[in-house]
PDB file of N, CA and C in Angstrom:
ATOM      1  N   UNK A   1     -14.866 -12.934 -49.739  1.00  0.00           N
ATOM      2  CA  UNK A   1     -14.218 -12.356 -48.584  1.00  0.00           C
ATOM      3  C   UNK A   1     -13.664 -13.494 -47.727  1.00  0.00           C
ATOM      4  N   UNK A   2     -12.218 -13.434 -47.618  1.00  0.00           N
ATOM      5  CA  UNK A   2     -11.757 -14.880 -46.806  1.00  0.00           C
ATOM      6  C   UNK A   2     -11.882 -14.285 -45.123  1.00  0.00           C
ATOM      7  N   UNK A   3     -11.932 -15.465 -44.274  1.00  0.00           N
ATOM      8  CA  UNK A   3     -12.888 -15.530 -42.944  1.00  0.00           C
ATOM      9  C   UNK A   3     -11.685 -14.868 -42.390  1.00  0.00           C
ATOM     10  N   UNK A   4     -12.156 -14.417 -41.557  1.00  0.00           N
ATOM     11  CA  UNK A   4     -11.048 -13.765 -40.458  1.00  0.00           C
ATOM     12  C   UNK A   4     -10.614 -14.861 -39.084  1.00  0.00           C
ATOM     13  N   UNK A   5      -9.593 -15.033 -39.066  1.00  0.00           N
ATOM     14  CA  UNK A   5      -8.755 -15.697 -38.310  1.00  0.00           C
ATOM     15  C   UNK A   5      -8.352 -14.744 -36.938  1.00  0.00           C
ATOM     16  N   UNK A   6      -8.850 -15.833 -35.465  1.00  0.00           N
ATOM     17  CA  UNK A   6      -8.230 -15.016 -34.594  1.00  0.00           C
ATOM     18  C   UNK A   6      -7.108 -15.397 -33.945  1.00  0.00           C
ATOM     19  N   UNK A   7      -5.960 -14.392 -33.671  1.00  0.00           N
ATOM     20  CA  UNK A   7      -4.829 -15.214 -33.021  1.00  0.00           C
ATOM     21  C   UNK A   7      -5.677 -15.503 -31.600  1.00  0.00           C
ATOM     22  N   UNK A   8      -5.195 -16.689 -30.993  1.00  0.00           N
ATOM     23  CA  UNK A   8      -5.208 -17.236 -30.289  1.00  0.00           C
ATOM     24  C   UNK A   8      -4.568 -16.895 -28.979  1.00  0.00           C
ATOM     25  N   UNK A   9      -5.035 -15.917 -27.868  1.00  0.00           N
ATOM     26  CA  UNK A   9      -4.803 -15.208 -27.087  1.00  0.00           C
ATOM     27  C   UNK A   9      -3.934 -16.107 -25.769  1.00  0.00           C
ATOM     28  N   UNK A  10      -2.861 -15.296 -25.934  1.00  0.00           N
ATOM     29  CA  UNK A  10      -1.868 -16.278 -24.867  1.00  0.00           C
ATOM     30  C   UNK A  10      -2.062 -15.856 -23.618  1.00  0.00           C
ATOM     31  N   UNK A  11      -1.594 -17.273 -23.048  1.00  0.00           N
ATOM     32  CA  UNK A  11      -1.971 -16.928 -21.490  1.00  0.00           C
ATOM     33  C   UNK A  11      -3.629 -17.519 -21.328  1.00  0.00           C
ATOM     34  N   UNK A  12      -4.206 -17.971 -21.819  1.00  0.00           N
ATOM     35  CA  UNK A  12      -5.607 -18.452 -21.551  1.00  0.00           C
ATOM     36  C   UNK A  12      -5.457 -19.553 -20.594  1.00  0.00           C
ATOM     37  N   UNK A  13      -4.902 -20.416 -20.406  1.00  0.00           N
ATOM     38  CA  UNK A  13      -4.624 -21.185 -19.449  1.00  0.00           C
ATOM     39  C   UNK A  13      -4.600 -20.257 -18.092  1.00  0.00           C
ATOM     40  N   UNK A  14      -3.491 -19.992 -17.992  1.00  0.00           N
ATOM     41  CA  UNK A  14      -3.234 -18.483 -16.658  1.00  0.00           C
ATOM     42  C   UNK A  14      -4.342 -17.954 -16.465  1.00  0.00           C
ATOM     43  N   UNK A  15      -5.114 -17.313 -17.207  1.00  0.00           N
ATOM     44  CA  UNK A  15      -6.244 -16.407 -16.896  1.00  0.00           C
ATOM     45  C   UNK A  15      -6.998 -17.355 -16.454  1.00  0.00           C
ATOM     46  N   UNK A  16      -7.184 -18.657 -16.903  1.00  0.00           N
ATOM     47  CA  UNK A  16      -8.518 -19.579 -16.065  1.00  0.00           C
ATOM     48  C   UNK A  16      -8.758 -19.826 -14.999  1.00  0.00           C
ATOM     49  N   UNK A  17      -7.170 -19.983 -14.802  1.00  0.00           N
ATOM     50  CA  UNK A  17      -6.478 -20.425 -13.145  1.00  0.00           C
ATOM     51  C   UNK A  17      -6.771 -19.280 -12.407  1.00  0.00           C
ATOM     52  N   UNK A  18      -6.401 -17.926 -12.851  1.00  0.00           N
ATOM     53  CA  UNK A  18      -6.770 -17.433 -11.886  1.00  0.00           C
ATOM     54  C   UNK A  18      -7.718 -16.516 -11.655  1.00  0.00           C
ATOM     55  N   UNK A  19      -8.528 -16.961 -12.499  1.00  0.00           N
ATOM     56  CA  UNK A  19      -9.571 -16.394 -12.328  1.00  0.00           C
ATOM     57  C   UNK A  19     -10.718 -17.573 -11.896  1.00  0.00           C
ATOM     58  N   UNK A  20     -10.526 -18.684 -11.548  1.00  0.00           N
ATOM     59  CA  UNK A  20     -11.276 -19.445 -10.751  1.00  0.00           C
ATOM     60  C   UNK A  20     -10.596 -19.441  -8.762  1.00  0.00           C
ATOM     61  N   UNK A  21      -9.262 -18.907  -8.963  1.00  0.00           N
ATOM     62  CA  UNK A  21      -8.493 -18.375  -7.791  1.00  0.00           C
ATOM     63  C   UNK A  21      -9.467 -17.522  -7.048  1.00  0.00           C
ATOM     64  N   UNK A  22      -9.621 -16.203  -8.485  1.00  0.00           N
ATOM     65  CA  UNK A  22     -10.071 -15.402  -7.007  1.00  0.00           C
ATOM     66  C   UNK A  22     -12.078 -15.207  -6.999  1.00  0.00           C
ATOM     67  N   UNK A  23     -12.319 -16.309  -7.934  1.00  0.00           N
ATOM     68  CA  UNK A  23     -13.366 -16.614  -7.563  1.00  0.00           C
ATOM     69  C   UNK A  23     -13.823 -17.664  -6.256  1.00  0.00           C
ATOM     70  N   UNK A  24     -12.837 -18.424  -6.294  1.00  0.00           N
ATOM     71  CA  UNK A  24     -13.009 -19.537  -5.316  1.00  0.00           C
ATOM     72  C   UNK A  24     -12.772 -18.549  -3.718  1.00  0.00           C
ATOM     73  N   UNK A  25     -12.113 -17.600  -4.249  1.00  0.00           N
ATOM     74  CA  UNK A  25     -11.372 -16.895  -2.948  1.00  0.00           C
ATOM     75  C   UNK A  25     -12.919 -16.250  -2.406  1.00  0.00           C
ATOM     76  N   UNK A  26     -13.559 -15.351  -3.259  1.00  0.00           N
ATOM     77  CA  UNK A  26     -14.964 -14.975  -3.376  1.00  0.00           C
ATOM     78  C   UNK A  26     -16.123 -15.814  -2.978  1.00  0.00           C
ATOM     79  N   UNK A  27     -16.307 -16.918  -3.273  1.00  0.00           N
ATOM     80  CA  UNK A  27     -17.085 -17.944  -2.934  1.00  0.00           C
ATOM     81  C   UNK A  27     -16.258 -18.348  -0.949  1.00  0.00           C
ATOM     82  N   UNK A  28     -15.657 -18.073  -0.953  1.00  0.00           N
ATOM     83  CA  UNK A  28     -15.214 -18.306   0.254  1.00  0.00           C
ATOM     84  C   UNK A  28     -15.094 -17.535   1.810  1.00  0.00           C
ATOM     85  N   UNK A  29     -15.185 -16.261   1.030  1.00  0.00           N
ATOM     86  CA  UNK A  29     -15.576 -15.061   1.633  1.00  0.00           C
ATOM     87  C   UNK A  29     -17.218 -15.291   1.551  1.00  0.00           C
ATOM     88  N   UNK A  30     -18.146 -15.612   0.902  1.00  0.00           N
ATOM     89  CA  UNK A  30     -19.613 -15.685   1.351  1.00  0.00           C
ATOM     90  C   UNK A  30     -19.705 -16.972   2.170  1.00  0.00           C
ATOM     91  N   UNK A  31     -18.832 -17.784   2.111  1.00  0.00           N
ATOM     92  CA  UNK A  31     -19.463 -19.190   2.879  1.00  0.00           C
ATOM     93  C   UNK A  31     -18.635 -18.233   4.580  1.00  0.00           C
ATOM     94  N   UNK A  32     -17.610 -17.953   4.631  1.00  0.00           N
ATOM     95  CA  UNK A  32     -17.084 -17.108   5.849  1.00  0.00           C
ATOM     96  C   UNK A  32     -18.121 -16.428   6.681  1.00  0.00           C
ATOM     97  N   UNK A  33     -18.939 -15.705   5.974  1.00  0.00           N
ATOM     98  CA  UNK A  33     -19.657 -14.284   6.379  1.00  0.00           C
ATOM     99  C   UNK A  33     -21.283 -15.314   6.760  1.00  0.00           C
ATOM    100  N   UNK A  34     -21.673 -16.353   5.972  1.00  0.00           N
ATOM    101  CA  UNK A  34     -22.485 -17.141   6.040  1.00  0.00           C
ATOM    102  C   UNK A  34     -22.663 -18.046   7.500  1.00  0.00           C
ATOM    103  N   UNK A  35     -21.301 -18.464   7.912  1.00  0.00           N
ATOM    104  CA  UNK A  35     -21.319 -19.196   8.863  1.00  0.00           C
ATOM    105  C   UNK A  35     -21.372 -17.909  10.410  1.00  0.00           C
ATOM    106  N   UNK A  36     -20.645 -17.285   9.883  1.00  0.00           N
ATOM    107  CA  UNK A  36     -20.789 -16.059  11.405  1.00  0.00           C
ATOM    108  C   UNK A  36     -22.085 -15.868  11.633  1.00  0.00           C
ATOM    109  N   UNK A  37     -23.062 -15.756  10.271  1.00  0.00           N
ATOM    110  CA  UNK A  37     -24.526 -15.596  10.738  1.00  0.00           C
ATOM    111  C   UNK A  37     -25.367 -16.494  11.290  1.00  0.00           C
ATOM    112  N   UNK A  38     -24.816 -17.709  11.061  1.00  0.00           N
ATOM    113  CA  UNK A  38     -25.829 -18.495  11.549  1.00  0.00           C
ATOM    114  C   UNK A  38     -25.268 -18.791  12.879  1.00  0.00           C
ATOM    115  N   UNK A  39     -23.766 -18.702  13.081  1.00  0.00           N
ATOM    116  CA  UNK A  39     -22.857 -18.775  14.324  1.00  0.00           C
ATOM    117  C   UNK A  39     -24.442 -17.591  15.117  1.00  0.00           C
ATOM    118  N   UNK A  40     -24.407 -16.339  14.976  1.00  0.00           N
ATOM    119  CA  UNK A  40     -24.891 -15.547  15.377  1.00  0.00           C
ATOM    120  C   UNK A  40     -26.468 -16.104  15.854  1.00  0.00           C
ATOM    121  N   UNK A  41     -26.929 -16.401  14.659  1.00  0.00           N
ATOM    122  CA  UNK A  41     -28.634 -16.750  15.059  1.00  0.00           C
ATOM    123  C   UNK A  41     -28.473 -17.797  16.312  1.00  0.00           C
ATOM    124  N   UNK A  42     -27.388 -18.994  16.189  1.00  0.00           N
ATOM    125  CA  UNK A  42     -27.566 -19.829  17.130  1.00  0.00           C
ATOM    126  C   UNK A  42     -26.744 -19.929  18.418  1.00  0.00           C
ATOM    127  N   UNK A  43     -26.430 -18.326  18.567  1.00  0.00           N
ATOM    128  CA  UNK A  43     -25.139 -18.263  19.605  1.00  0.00           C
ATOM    129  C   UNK A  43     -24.554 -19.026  20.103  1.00  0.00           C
ATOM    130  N   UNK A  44     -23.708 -19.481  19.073  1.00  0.00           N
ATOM    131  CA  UNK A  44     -22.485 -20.608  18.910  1.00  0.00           C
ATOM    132  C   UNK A  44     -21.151 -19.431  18.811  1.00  0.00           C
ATOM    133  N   UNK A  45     -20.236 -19.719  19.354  1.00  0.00           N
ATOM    134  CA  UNK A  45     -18.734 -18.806  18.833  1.00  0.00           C
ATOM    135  C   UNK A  45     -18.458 -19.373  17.377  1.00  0.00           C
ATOM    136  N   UNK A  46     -18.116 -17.815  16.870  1.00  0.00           N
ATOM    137  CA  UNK A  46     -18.013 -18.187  15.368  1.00  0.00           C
ATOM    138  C   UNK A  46     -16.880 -17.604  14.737  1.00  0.00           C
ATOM    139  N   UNK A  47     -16.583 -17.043  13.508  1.00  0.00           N
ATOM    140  CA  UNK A  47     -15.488 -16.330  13.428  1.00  0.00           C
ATOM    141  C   UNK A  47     -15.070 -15.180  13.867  1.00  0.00           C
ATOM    142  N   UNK A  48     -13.618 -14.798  14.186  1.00  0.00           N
ATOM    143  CA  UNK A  48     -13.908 -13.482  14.909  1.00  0.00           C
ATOM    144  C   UNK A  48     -13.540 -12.363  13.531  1.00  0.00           C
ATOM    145  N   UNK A  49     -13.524 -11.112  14.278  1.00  0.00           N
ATOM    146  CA  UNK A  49     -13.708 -10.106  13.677  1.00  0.00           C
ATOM    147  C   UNK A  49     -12.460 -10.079  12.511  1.00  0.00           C
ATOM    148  N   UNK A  50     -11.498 -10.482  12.569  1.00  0.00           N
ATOM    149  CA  UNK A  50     -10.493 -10.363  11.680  1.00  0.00           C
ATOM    150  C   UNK A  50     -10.779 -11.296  10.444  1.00  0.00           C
ATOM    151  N   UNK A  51     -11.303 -12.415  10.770  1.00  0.00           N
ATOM    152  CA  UNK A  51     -11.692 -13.257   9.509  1.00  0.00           C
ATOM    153  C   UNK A  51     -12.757 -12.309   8.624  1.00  0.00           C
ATOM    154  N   UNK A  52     -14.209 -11.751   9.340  1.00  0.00           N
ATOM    155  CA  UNK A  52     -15.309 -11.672   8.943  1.00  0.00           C
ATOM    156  C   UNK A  52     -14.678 -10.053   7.957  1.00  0.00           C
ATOM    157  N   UNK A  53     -13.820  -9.441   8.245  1.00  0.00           N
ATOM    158  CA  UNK A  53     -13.439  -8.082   7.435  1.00  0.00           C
ATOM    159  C   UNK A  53     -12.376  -8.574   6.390  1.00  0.00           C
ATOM    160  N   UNK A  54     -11.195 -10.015   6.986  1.00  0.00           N
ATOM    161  CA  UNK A  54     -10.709  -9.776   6.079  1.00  0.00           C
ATOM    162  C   UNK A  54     -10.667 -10.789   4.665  1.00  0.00           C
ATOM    163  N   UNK A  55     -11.420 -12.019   4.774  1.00  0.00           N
ATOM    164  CA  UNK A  55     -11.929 -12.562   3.835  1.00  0.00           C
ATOM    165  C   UNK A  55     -12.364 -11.806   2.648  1.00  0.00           C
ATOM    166  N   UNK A  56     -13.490 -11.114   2.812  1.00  0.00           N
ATOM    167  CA  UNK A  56     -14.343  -9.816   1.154  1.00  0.00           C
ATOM    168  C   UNK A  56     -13.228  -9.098   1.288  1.00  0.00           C
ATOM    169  N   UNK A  57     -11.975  -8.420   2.361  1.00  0.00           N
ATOM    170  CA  UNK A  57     -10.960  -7.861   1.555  1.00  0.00           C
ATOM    171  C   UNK A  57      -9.914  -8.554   0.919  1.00  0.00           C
ATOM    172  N   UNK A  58      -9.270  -9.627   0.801  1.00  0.00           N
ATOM    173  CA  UNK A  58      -8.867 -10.302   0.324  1.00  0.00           C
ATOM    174  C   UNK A  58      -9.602 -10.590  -1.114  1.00  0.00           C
ATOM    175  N   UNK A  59     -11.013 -11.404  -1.242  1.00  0.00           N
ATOM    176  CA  UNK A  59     -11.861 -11.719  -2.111  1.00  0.00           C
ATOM    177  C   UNK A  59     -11.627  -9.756  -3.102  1.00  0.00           C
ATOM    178  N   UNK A  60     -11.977  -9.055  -2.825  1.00  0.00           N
ATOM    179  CA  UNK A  60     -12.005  -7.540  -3.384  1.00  0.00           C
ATOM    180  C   UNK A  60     -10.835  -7.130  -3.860  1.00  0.00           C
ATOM    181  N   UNK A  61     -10.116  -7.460  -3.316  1.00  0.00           N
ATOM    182  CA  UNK A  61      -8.604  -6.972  -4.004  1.00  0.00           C
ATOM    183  C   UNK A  61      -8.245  -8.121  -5.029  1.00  0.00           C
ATOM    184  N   UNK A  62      -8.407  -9.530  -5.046  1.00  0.00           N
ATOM    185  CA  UNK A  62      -8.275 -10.654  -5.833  1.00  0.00           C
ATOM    186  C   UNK A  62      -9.078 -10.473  -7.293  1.00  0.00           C
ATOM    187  N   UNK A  63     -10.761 -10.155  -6.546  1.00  0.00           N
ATOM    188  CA  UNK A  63     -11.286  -9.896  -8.318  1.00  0.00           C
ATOM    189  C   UNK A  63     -10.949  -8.554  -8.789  1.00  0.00           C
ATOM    190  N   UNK A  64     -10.341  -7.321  -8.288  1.00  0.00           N
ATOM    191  CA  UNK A  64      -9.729  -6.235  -8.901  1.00  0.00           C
ATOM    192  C   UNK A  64      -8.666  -6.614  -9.704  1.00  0.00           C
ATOM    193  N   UNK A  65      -8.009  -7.509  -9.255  1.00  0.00           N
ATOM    194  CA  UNK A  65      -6.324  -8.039  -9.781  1.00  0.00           C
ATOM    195  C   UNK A  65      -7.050  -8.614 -11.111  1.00  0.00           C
ATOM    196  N   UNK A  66      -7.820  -9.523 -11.138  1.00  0.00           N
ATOM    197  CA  UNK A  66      -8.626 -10.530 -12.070  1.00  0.00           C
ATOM    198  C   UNK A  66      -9.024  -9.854 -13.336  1.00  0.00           C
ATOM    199  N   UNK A  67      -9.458  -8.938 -12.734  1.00  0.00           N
ATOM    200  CA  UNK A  67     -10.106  -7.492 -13.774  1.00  0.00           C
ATOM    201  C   UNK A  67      -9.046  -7.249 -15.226  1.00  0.00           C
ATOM    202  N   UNK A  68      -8.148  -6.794 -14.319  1.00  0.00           N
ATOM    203  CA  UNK A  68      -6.288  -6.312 -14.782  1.00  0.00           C
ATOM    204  C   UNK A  68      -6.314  -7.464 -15.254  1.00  0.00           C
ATOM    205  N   UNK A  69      -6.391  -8.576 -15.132  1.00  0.00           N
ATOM    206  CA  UNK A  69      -5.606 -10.406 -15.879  1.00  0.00           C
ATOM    207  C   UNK A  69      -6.335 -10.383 -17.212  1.00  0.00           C
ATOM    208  N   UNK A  70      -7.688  -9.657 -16.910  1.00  0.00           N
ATOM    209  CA  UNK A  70      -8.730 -10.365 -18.402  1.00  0.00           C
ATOM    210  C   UNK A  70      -8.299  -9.145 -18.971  1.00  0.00           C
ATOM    211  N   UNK A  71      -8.405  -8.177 -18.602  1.00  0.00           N
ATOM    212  CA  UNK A  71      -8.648  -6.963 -19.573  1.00  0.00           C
ATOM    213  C   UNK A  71      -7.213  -6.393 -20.778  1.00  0.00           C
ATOM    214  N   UNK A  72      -6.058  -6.280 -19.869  1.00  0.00           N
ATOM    215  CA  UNK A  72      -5.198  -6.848 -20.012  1.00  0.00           C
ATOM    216  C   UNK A  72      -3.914  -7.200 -20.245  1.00  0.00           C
ATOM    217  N   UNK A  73      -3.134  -7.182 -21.246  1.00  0.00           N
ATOM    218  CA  UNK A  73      -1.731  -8.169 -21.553  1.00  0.00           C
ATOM    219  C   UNK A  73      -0.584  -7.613 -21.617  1.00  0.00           C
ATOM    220  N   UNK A  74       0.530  -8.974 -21.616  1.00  0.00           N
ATOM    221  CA  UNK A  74       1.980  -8.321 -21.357  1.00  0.00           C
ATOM    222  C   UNK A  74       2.371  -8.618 -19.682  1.00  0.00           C
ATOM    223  N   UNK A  75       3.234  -7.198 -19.808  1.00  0.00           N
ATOM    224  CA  UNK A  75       3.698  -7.266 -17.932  1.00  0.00           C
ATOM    225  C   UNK A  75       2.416  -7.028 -17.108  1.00  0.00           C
ATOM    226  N   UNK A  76       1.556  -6.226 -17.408  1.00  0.00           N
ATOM    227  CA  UNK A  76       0.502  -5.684 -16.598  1.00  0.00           C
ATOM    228  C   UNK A  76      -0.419  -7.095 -16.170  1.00  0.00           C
ATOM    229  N   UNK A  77      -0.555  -7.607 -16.939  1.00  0.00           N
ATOM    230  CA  UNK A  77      -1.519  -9.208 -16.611  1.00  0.00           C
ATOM    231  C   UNK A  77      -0.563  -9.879 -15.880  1.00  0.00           C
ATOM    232  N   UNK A  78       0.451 -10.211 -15.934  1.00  0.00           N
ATOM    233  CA  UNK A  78       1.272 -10.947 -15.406  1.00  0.00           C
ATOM    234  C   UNK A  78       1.549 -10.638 -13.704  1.00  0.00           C
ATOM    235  N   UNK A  79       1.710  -9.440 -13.527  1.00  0.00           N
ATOM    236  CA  UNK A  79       2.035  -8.516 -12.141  1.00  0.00           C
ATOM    237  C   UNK A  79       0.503  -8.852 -11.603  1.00  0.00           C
ATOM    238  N   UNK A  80      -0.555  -8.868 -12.137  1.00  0.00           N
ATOM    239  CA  UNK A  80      -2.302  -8.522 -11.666  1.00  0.00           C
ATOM    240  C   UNK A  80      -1.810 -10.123 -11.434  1.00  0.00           C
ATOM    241  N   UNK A  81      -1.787 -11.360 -12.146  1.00  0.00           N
ATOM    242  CA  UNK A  81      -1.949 -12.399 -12.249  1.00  0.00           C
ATOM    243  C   UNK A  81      -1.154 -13.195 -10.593  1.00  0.00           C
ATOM    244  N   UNK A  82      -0.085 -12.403 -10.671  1.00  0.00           N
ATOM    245  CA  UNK A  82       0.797 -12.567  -9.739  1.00  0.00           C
ATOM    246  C   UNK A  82       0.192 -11.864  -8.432  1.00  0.00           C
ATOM    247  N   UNK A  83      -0.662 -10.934  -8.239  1.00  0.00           N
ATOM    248  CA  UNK A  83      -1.038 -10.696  -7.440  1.00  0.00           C
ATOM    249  C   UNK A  83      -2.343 -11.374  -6.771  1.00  0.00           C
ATOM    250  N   UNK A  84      -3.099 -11.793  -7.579  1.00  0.00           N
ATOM    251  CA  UNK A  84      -3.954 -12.973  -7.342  1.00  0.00           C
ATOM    252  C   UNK A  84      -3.445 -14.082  -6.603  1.00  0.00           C
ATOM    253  N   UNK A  85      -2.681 -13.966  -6.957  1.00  0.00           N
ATOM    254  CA  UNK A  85      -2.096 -15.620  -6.586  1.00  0.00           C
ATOM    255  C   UNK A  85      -1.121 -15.414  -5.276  1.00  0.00           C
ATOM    256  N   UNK A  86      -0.429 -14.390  -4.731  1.00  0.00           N
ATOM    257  CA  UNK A  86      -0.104 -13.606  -4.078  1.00  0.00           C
ATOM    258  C   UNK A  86      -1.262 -13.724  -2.640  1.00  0.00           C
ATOM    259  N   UNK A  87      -2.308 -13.076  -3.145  1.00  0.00           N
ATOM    260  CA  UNK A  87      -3.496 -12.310  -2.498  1.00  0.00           C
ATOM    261  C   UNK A  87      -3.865 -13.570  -1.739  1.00  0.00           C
ATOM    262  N   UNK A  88      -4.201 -14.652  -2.749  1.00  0.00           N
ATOM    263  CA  UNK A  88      -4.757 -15.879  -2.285  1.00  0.00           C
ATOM    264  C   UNK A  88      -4.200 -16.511  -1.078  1.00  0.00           C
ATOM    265  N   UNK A  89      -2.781 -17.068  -1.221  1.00  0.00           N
ATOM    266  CA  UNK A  89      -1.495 -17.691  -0.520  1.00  0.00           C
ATOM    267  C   UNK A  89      -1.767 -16.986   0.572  1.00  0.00           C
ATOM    268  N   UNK A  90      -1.477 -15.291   0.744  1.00  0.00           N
ATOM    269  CA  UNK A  90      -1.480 -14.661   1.832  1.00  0.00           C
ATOM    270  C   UNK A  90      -2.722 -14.410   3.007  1.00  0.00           C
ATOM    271  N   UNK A  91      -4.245 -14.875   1.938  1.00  0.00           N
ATOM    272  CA  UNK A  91      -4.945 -14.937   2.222  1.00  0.00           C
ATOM    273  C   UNK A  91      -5.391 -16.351   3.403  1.00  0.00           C
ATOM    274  N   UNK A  92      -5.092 -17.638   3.032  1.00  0.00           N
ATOM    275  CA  UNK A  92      -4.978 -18.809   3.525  1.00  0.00           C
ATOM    276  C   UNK A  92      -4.098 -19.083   4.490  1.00  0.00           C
ATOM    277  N   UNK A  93      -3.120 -18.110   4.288  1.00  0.00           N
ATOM    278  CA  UNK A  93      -1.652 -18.442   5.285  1.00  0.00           C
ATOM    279  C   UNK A  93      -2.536 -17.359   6.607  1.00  0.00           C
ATOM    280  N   UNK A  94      -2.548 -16.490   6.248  1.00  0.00           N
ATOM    281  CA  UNK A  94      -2.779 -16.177   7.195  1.00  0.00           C
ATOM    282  C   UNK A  94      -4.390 -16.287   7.660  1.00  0.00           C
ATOM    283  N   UNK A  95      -5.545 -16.815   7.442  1.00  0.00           N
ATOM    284  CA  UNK A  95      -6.659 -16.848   8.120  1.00  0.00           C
ATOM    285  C   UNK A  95      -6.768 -18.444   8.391  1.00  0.00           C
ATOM    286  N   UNK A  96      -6.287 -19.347   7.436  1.00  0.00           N
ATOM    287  CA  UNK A  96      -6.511 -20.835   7.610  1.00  0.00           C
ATOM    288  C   UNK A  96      -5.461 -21.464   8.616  1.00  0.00           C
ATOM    289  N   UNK A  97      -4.081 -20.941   8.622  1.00  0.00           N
ATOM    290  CA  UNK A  97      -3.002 -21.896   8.916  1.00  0.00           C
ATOM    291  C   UNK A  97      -2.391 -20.984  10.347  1.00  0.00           C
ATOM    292  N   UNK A  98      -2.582 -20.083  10.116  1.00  0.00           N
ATOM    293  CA  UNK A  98      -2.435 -19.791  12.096  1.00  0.00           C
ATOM    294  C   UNK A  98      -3.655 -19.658  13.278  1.00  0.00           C
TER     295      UNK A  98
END
């Protein structure tokens, strides 16, 4: 019985990227929500309310998109992929840079 050969799934590069995107985005949303609490324990001003809701929504809509990138292919990964990356940008632009 000769071995079975797998094609070699395109786009694996892309999917790494962004799926360390909207993990990093995720990991960033707990360090967010992390610092308000301890902001809180040591009543220090900390983030306000727009960061602390919209970080995990950002992070939530990013690993939904991520979902769509792995699962998968064609236009549909590409549009999810694009929305990650989308999600992210819009995410930073607007909580980091104003």
């Amino acid at each position: 019985m000769p071995p079975i050969e797998e094609s070699p799934r395109r786009g694996r590069w892309w999917r790494g990227l962004t799926g360390s995107l909207a993990a990093g985005l995720a990991g960033l949303a707990v360090i967010v929500l992390g610092a308000a609490l301890v902001c809180l324990l040591l009543g220090a001003p900390g983030p306000g309310a727009v960061m602390l809701i919209g970080h995990p929504v950002a992070a939530a809509i990013a690993l939904v998109a991520q979902r769509f990138v792995d699962r998968r292919e064609g236009p549909v990964a590409a549009v999810a992929a694009g929305v990650v990356v989308a999600d992210l940008v819009a995410a930073l632009v607007l909580f980091w840079w104003f």
